[in-house]
Structures are given as structure tokens and as C-alpha cells.
N, C-alpha and C. Protein backbone atom coordinates (compact mmCIF):
# COMPACT_ATOMS: atom_id res chain seq x y z
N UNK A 1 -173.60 -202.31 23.71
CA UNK A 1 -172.67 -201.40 23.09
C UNK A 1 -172.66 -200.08 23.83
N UNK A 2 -173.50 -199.97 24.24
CA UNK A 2 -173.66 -198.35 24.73
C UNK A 2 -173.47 -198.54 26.51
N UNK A 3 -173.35 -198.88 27.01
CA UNK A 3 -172.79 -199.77 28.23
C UNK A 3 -171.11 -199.52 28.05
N UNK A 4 -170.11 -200.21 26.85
CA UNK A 4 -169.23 -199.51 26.68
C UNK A 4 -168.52 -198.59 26.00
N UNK A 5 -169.77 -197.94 25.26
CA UNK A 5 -169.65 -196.33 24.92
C UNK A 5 -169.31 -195.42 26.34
N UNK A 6 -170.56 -196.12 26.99
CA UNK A 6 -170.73 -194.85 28.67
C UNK A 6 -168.67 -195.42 29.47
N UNK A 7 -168.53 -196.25 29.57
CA UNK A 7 -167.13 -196.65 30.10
C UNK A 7 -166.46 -195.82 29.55
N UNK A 8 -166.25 -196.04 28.30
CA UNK A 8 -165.08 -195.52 27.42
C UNK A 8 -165.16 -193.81 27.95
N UNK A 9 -166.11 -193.09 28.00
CA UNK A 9 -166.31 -191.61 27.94
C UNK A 9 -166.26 -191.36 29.24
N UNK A 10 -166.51 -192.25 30.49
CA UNK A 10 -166.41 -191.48 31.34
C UNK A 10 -165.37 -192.73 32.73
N UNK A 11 -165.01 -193.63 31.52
CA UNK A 11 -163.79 -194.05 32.16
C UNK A 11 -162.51 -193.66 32.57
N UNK A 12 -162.73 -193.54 34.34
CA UNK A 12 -161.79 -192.07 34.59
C UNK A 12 -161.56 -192.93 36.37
N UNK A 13 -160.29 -193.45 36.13
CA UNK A 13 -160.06 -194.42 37.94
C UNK A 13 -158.46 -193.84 38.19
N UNK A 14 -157.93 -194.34 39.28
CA UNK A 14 -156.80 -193.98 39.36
C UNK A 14 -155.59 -194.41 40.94
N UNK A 15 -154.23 -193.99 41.05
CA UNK A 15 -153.65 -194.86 42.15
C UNK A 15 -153.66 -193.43 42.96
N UNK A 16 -153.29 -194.01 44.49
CA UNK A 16 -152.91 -193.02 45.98
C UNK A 16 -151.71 -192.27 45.51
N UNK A 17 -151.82 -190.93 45.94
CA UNK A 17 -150.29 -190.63 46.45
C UNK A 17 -150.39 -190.13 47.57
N UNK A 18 -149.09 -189.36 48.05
CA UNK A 18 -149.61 -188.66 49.13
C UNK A 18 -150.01 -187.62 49.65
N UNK A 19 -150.52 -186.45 48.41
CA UNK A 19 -150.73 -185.24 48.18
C UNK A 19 -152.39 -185.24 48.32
N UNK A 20 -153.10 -184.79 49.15
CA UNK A 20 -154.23 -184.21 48.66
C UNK A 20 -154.79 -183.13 47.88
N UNK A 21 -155.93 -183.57 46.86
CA UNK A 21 -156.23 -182.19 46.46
C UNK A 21 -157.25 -181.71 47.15
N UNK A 22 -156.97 -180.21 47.19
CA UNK A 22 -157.37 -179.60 48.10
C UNK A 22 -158.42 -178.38 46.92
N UNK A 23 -158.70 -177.88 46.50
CA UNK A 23 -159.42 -177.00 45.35
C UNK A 23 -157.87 -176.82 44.03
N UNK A 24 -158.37 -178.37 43.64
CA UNK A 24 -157.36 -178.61 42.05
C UNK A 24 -157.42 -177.44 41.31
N UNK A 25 -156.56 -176.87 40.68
CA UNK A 25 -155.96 -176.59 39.63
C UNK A 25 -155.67 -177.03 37.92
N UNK A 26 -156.92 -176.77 37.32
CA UNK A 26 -156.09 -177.63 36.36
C UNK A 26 -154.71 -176.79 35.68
N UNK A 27 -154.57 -175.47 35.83
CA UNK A 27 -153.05 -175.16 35.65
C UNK A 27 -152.03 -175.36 36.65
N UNK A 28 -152.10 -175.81 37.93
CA UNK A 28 -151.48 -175.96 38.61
C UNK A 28 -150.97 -177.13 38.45
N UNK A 29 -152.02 -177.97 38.90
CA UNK A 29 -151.61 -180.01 38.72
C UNK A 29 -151.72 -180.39 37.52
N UNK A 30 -150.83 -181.14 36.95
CA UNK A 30 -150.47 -182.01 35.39
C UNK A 30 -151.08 -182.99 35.59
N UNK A 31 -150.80 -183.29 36.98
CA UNK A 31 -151.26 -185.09 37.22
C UNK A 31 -152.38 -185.11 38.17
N UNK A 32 -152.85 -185.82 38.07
CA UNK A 32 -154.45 -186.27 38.99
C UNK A 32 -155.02 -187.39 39.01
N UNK A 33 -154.86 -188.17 40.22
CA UNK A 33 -155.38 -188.96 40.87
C UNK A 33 -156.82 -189.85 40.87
N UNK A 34 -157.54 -190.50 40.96
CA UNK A 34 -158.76 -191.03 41.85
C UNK A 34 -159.00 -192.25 41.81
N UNK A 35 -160.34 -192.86 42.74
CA UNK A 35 -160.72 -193.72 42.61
C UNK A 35 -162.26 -193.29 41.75
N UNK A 36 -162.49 -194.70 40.96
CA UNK A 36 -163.76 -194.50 40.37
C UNK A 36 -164.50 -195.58 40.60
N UNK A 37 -165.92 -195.20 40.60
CA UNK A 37 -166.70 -196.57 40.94
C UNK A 37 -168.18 -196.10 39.52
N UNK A 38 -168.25 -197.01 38.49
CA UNK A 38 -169.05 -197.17 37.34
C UNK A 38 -170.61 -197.85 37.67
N UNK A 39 -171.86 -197.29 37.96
CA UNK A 39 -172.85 -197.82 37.83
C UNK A 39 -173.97 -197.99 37.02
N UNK A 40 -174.37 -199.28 36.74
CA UNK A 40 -175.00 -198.77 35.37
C UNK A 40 -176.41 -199.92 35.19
N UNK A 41 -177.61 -199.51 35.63
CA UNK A 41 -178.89 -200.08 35.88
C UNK A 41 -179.39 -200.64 34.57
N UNK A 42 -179.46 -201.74 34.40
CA UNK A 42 -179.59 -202.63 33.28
C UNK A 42 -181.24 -203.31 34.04
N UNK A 43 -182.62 -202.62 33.70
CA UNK A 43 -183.37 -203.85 33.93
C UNK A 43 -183.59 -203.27 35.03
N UNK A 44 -183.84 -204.34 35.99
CA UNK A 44 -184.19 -204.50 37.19
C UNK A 44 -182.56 -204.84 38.29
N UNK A 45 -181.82 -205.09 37.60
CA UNK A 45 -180.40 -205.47 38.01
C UNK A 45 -179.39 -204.05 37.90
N UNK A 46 -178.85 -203.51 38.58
CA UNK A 46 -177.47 -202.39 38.58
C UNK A 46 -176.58 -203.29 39.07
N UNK A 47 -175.60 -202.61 37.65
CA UNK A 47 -174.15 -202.98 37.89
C UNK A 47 -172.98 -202.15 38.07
N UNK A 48 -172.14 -202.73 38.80
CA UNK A 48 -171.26 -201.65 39.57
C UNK A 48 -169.63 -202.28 39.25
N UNK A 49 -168.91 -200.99 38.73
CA UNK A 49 -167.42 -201.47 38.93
C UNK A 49 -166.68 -200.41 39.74
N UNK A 50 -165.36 -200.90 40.32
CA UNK A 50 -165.01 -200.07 40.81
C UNK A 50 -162.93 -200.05 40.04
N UNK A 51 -162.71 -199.03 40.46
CA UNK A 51 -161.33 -198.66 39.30
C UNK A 51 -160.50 -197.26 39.88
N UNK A 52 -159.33 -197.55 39.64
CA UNK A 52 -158.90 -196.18 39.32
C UNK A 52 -158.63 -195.17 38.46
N UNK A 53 -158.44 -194.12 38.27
CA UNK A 53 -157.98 -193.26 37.62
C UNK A 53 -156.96 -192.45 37.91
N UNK A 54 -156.20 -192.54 36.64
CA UNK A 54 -154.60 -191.04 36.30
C UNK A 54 -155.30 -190.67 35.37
N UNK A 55 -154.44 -189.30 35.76
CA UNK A 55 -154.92 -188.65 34.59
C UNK A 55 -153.21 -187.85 34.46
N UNK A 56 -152.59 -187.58 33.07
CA UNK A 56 -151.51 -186.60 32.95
C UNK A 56 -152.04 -185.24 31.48
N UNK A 57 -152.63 -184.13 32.06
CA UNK A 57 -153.07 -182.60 31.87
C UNK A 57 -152.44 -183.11 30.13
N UNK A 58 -153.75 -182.85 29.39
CA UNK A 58 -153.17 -182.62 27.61
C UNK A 58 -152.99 -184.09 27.31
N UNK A 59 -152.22 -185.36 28.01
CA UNK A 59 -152.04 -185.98 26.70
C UNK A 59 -152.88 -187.58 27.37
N UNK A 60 -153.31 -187.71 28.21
CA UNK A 60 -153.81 -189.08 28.54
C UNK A 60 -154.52 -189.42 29.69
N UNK A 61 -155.53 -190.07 29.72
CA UNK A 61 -156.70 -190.35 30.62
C UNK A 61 -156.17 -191.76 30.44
N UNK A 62 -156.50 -192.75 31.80
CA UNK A 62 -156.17 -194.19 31.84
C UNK A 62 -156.75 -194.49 32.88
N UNK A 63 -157.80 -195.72 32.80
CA UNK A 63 -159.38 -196.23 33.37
C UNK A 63 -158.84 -197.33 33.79
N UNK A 64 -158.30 -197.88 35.04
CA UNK A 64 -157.98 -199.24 35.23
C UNK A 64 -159.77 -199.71 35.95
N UNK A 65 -160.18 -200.50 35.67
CA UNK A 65 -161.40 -201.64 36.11
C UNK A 65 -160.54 -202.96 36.83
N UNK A 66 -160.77 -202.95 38.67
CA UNK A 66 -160.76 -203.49 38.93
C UNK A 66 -161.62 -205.01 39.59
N UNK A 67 -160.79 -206.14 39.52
CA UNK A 67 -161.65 -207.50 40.10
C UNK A 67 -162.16 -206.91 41.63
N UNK A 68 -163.20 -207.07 41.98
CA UNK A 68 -163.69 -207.37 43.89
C UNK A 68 -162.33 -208.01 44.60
N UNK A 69 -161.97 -207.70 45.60
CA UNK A 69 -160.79 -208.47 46.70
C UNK A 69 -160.13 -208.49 46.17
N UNK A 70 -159.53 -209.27 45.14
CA UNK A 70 -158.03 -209.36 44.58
C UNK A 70 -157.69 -208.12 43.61
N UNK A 71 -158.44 -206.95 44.07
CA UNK A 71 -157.35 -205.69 43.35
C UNK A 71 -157.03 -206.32 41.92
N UNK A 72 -157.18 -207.19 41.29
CA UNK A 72 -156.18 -206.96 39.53
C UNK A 72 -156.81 -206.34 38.72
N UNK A 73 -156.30 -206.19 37.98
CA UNK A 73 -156.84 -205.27 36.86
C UNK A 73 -157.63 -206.00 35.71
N UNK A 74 -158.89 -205.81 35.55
CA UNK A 74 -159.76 -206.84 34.52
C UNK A 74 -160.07 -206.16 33.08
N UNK A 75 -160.06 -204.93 33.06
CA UNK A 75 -160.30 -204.38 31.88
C UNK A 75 -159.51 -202.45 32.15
N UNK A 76 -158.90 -201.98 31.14
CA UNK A 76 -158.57 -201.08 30.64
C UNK A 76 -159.10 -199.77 29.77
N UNK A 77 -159.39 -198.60 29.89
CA UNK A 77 -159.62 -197.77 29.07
C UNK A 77 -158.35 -196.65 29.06
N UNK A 78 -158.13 -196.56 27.92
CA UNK A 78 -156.92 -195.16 28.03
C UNK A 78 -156.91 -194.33 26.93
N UNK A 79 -157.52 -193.14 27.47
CA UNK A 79 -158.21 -191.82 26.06
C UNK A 79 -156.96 -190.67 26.24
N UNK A 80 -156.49 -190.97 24.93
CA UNK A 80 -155.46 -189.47 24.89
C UNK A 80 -156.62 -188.69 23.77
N UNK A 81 -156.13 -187.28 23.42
CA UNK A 81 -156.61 -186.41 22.54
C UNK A 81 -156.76 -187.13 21.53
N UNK A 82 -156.19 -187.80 20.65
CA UNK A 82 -156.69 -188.54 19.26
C UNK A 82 -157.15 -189.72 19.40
N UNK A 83 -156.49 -191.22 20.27
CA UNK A 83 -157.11 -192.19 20.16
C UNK A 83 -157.41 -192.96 21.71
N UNK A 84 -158.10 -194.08 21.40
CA UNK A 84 -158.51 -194.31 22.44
C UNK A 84 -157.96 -195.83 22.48
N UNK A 85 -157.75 -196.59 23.68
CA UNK A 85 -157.02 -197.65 23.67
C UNK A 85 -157.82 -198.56 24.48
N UNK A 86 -158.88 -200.04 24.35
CA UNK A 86 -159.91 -200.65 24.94
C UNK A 86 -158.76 -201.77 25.70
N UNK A 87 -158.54 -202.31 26.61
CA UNK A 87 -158.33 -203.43 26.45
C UNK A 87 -158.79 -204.35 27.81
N UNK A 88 -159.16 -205.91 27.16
CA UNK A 88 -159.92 -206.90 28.14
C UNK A 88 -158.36 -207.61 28.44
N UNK A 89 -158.15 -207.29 29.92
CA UNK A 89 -156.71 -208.23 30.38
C UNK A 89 -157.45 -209.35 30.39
N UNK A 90 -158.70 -210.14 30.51
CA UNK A 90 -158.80 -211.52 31.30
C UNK A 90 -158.68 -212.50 29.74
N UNK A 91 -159.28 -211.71 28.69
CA UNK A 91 -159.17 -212.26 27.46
C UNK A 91 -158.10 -212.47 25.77
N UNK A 92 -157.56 -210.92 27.03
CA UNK A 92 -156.44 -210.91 25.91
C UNK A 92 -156.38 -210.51 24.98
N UNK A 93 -157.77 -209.55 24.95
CA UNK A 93 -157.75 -208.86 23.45
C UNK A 93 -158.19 -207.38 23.83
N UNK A 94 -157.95 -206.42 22.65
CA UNK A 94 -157.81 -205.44 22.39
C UNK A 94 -158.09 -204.27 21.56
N UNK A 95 -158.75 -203.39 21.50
CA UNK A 95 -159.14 -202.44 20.45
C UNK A 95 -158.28 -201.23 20.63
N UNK A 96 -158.14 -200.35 19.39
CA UNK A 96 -156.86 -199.40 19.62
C UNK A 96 -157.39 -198.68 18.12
N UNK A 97 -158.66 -197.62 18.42
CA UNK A 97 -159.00 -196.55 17.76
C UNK A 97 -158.92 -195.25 17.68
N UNK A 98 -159.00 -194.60 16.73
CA UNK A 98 -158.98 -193.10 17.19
C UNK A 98 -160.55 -192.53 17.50
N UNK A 99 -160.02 -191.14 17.42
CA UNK A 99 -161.71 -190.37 18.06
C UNK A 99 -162.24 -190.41 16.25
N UNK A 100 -162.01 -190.23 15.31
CA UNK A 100 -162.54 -190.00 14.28
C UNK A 100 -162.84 -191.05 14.12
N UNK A 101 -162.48 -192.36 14.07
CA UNK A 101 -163.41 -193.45 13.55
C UNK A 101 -164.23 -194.06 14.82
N UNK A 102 -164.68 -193.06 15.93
CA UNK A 102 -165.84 -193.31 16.77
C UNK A 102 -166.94 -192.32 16.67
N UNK A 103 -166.44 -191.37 15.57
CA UNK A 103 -167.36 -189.91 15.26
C UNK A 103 -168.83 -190.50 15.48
N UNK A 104 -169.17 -191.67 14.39
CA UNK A 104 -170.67 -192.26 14.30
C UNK A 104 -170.93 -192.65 16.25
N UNK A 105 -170.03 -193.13 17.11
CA UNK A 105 -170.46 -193.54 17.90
C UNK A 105 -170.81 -193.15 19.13
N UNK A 106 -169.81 -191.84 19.28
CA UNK A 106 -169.57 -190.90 20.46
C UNK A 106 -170.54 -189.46 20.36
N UNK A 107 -170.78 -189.30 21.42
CA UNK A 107 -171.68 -187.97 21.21
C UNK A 107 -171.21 -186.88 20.64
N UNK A 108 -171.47 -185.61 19.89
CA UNK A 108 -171.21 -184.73 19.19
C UNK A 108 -170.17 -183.74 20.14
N UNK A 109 -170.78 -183.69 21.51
CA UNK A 109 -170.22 -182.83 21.89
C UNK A 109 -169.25 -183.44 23.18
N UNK A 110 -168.95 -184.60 23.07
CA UNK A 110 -167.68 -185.16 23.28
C UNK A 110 -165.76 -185.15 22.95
N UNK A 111 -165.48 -184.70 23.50
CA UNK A 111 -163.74 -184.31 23.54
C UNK A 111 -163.17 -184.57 24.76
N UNK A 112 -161.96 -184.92 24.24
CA UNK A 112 -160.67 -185.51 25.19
C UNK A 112 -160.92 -184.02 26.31
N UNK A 113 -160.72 -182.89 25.86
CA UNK A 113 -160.72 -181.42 27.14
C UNK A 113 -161.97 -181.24 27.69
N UNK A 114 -163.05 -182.39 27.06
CA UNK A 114 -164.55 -181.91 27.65
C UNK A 114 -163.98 -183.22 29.34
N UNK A 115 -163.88 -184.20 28.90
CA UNK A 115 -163.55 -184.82 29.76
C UNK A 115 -162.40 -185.19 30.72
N UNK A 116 -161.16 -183.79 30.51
CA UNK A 116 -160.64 -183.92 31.26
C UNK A 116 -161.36 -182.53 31.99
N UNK A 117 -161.75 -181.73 31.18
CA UNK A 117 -162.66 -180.31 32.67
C UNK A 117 -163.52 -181.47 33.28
N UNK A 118 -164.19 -182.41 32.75
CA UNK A 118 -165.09 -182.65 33.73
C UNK A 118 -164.29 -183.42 35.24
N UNK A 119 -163.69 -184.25 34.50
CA UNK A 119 -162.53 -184.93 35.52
C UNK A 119 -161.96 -183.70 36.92
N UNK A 120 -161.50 -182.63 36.05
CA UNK A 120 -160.91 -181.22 37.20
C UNK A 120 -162.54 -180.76 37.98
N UNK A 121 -163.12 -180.51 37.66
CA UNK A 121 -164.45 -180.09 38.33
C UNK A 121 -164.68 -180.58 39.08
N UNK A 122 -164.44 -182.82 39.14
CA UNK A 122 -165.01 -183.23 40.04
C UNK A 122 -163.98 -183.48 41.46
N UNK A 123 -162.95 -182.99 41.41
CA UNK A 123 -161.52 -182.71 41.97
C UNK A 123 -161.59 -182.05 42.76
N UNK A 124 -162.67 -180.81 42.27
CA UNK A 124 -162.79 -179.83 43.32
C UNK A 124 -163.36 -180.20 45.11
N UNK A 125 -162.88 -179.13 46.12
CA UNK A 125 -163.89 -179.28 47.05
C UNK A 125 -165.40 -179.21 46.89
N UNK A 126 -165.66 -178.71 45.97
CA UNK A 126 -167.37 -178.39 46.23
C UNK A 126 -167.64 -178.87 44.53
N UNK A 127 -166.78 -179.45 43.85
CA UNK A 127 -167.57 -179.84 42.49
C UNK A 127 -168.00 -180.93 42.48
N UNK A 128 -168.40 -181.01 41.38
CA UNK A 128 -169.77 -182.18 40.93
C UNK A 128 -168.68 -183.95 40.90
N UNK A 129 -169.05 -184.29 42.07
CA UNK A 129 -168.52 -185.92 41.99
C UNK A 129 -169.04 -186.71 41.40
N UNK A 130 -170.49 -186.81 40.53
CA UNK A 130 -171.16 -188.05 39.97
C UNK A 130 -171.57 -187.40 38.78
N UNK A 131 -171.31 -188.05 37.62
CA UNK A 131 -171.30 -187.83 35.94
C UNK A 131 -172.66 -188.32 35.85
N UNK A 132 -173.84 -188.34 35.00
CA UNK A 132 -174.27 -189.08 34.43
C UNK A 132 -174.62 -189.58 33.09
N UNK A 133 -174.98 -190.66 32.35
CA UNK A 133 -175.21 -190.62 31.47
C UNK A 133 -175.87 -189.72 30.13
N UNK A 134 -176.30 -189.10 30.88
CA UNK A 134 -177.21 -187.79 29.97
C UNK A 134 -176.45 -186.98 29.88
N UNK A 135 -175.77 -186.76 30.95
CA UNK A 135 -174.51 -185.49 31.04
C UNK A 135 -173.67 -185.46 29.21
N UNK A 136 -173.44 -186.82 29.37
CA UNK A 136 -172.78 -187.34 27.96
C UNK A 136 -173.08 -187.65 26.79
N UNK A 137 -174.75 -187.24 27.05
CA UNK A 137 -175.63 -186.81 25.77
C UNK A 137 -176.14 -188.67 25.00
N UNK A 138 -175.69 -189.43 26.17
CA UNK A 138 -176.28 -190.94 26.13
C UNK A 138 -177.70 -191.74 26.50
N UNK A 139 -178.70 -191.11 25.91
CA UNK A 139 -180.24 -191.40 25.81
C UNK A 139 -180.28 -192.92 26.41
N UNK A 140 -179.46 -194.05 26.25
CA UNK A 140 -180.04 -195.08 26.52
C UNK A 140 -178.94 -195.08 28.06
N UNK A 141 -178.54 -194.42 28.43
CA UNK A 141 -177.80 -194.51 29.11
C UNK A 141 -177.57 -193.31 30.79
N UNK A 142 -179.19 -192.95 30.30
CA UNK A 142 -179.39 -191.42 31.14
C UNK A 142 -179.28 -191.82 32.39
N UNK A 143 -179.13 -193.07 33.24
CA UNK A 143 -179.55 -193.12 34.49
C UNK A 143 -177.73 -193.79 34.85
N UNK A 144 -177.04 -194.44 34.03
CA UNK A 144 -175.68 -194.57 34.58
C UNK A 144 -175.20 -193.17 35.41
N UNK A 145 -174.24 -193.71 36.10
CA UNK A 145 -173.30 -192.91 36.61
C UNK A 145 -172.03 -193.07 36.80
N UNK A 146 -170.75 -191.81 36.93
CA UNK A 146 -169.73 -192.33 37.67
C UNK A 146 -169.33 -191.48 38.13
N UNK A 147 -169.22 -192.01 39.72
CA UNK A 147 -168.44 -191.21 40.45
C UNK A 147 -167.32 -191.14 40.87
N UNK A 148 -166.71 -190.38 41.26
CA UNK A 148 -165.04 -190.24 41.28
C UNK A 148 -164.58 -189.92 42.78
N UNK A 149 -163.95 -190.15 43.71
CA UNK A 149 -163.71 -189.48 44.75
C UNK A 149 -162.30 -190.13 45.11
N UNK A 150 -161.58 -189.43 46.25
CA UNK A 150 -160.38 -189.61 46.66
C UNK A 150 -159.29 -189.10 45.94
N UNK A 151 -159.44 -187.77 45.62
CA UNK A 151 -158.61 -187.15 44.51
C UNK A 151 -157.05 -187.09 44.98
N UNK A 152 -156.53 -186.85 44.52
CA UNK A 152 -154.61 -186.71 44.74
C UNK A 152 -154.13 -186.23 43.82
N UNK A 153 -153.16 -185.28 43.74
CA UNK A 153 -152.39 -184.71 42.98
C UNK A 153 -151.11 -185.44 42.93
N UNK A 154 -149.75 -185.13 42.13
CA UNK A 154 -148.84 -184.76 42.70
C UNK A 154 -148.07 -186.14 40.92
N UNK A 155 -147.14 -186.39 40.62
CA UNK A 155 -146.78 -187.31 39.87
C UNK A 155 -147.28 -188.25 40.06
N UNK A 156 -147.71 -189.52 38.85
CA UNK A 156 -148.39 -190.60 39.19
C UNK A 156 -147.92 -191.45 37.92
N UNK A 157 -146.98 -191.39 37.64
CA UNK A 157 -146.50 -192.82 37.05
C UNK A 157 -147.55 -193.20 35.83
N UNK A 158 -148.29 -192.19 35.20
CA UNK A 158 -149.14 -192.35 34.02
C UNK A 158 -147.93 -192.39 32.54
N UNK A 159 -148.26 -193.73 32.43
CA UNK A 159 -147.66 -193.60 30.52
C UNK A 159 -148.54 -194.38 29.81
N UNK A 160 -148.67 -194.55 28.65
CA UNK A 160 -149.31 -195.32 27.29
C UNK A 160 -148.18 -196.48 27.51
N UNK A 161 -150.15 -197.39 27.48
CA UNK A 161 -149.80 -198.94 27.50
C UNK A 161 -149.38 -199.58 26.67
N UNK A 162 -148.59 -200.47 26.98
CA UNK A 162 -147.55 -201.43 25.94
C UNK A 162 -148.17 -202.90 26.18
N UNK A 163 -148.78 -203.49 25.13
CA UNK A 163 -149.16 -204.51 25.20
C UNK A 163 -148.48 -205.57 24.60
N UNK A 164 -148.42 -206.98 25.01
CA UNK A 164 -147.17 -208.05 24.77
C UNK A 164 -148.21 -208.90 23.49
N UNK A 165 -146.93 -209.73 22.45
CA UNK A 165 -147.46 -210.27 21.87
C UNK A 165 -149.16 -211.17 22.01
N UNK A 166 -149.16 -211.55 23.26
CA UNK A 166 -150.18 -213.00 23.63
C UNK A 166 -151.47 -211.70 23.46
N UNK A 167 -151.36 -210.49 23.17
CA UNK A 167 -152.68 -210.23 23.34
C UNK A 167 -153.34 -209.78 21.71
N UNK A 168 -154.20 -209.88 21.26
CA UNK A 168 -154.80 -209.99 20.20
C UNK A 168 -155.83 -208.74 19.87
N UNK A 169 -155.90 -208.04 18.70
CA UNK A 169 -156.10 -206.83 18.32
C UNK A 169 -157.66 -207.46 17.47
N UNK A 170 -158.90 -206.44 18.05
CA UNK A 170 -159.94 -207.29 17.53
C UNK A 170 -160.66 -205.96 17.34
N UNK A 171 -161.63 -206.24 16.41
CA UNK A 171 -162.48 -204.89 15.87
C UNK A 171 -163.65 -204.00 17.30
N UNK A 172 -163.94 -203.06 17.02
CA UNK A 172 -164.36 -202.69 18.11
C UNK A 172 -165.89 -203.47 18.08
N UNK A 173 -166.76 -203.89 17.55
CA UNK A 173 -167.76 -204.54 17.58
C UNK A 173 -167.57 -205.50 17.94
N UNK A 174 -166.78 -206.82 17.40
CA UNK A 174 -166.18 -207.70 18.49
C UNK A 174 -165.80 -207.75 19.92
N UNK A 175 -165.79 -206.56 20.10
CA UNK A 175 -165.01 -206.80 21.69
C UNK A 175 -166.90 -205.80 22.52
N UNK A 176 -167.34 -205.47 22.11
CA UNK A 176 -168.47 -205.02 22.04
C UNK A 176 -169.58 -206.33 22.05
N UNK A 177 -169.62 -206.90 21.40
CA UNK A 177 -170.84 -208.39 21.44
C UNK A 177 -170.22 -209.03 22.72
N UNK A 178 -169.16 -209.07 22.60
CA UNK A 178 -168.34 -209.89 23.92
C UNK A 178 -168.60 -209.63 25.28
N UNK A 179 -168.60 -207.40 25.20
CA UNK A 179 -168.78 -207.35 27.03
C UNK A 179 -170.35 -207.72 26.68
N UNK A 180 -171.02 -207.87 26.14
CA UNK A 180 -172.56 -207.71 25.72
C UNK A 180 -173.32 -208.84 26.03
N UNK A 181 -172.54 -209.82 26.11
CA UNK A 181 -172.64 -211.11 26.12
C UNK A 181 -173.05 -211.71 27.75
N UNK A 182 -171.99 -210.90 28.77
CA UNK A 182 -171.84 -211.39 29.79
C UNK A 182 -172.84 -210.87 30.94
């Protein structure tokens, strides 16, 4: 569970354009770019994803998790200010909560503007590129990381996902035993 607590909070990937950022703005740029790569030491075993991130300033963060070689997209995170949107493309199912009914689950001092400053910080030339778990006030989770690099500004085609009938709406503990499982 706390594996995708740490995703959800600091699930932050994204596509190219052709703008570099150069010392971001968060009043300047709306939109922002990256690639993200998720590591997270389970044991004696670390596991690693890699993803992009958009981001559009105020209303939405969106975490694509990509497959190795074939680029598709295997899993989803997308955090606006009130809710948060989980979804597993390979399975077809889906969670679609707000921040108040994750109050019990998310750290205290967790917010949609804590994590988009952190997102702008790591944008910068000289700011902090690797998050870690502790950063996010996640005790079982102090040694994850994620780092972000290859920033870009400029429009990026960020909207709230529309999901088609075939995919199935499941409680967040369910979809939780599931990544838990694998």
C-alpha cells in the first residue's frame, strides 16, 4: 500500500516539446514537462519505473508509467487540487478519489501546491532533481525516490482522463492488494 501511496504523491512523468527550461518560472510557465523514473528498494530487490510527466499550473498533475521498449502506457496517476484519479491500463480498472477521503492515508503535510512547488524546484537549473520518501513524510518509504529530469516548458496537451466503458471502477484497497500482489 505504501509503495502506491509513494507513486500517487510523487507521481510526476511527462512528454518532449521543444522548449527548454532554462531556470522555470512557476509564474511564467502554466505547463511543464518531464521525464520521471520511480525507485523503490523493497528487501534486497529495487524497483524501478520509468514515466512521464505534464503538469498544467493550478489544476492537474498526470503520471503516465511506462512498459520497458514498447513505450505504452501501463499504469496512470492524475492529481488535480481535490481528487486524484489511479488507473491500471493493463487491467482495466480504476480508482477515482478525492484528497479528503485519503486524509487517513496521505501525509499531513501533503497538498496538490506542495507538489506542484516541488515539481517547479526540480525544473530548476540548480534545484533538487530526486524526491525522497521521507521528503513526503513516508517512514516506510524513506529510502524511495523520484527523480525527474528533461524538463520542457511550453503547451503540452494536458487534459483529465476520459475513461471508456470496458474499464471498471474498484475501491482503492482493491486496486492496492492487486499492485501488492505482484
Amino acid at each position: 500500500m505504501c509503495l502506491l501511496l509513494y507513486l500517487l504523491l510523487v507521481g510526476i512523468t511527462g512528454c518532449k516539446t521543444t522548449k527548454r527550461a532554462v531556470g522555470v518560472n512557476a509564474e511564467e510557465n502554466a505547463y511543464l514537462s518531464s521525464k520521471v523514473q520511480v525507485t523503490i528498494p523493497h528487501g534486497e530487490v529495487v524497483y524501478s519505473v520509468n514515466g512521464t510527466m505534464k503538469l498544467k499550473q493550478g489544476e492537474i498533475v498526470q503520471v503516465s508509467f511506462l512498459m520497458p521498449i514498447l513505450r505504452s502506457e501501463v499504469a496512470r496517476i492524475e492529481v488535480t487540487p481535490e481528487n486524484i484519479l489511479l488507473i491500471d491500463r493493463i487491467n482495466h480498472r480504476y480508482v477515482r478519489t478525492t484528497k479528503e477521503e485519503l486524509k487517513d492515508r496521505l501525509p499531513r503535510r501533503w497538498t496538490y501546491n506542495r507538489l506542484e512547488d516541488l515539481i517547479y524546484e526540480a525544473s530548476k537549473p540548480d534545484g533538487k532533481k530526486s524526491i525522497s520518501g521521507e521528503e513526503f513524510g513516508l517512514a516506510k518509504l524513506q529510502k524511495a525516490k523520484v527523480e525527474l529530469s528533461d524538463f520542457t516548458t511550453g503547451e503540452n496537451n494536458v487534459k483529465p482522463t476520459t475513461l471508456s466503458s470496458r474499464y471498471e471502477q474498484v475501491t482503492l484497497d482493491e486496486l492496492l492488494q492487486f499492485l501488492l500482489s505482484l
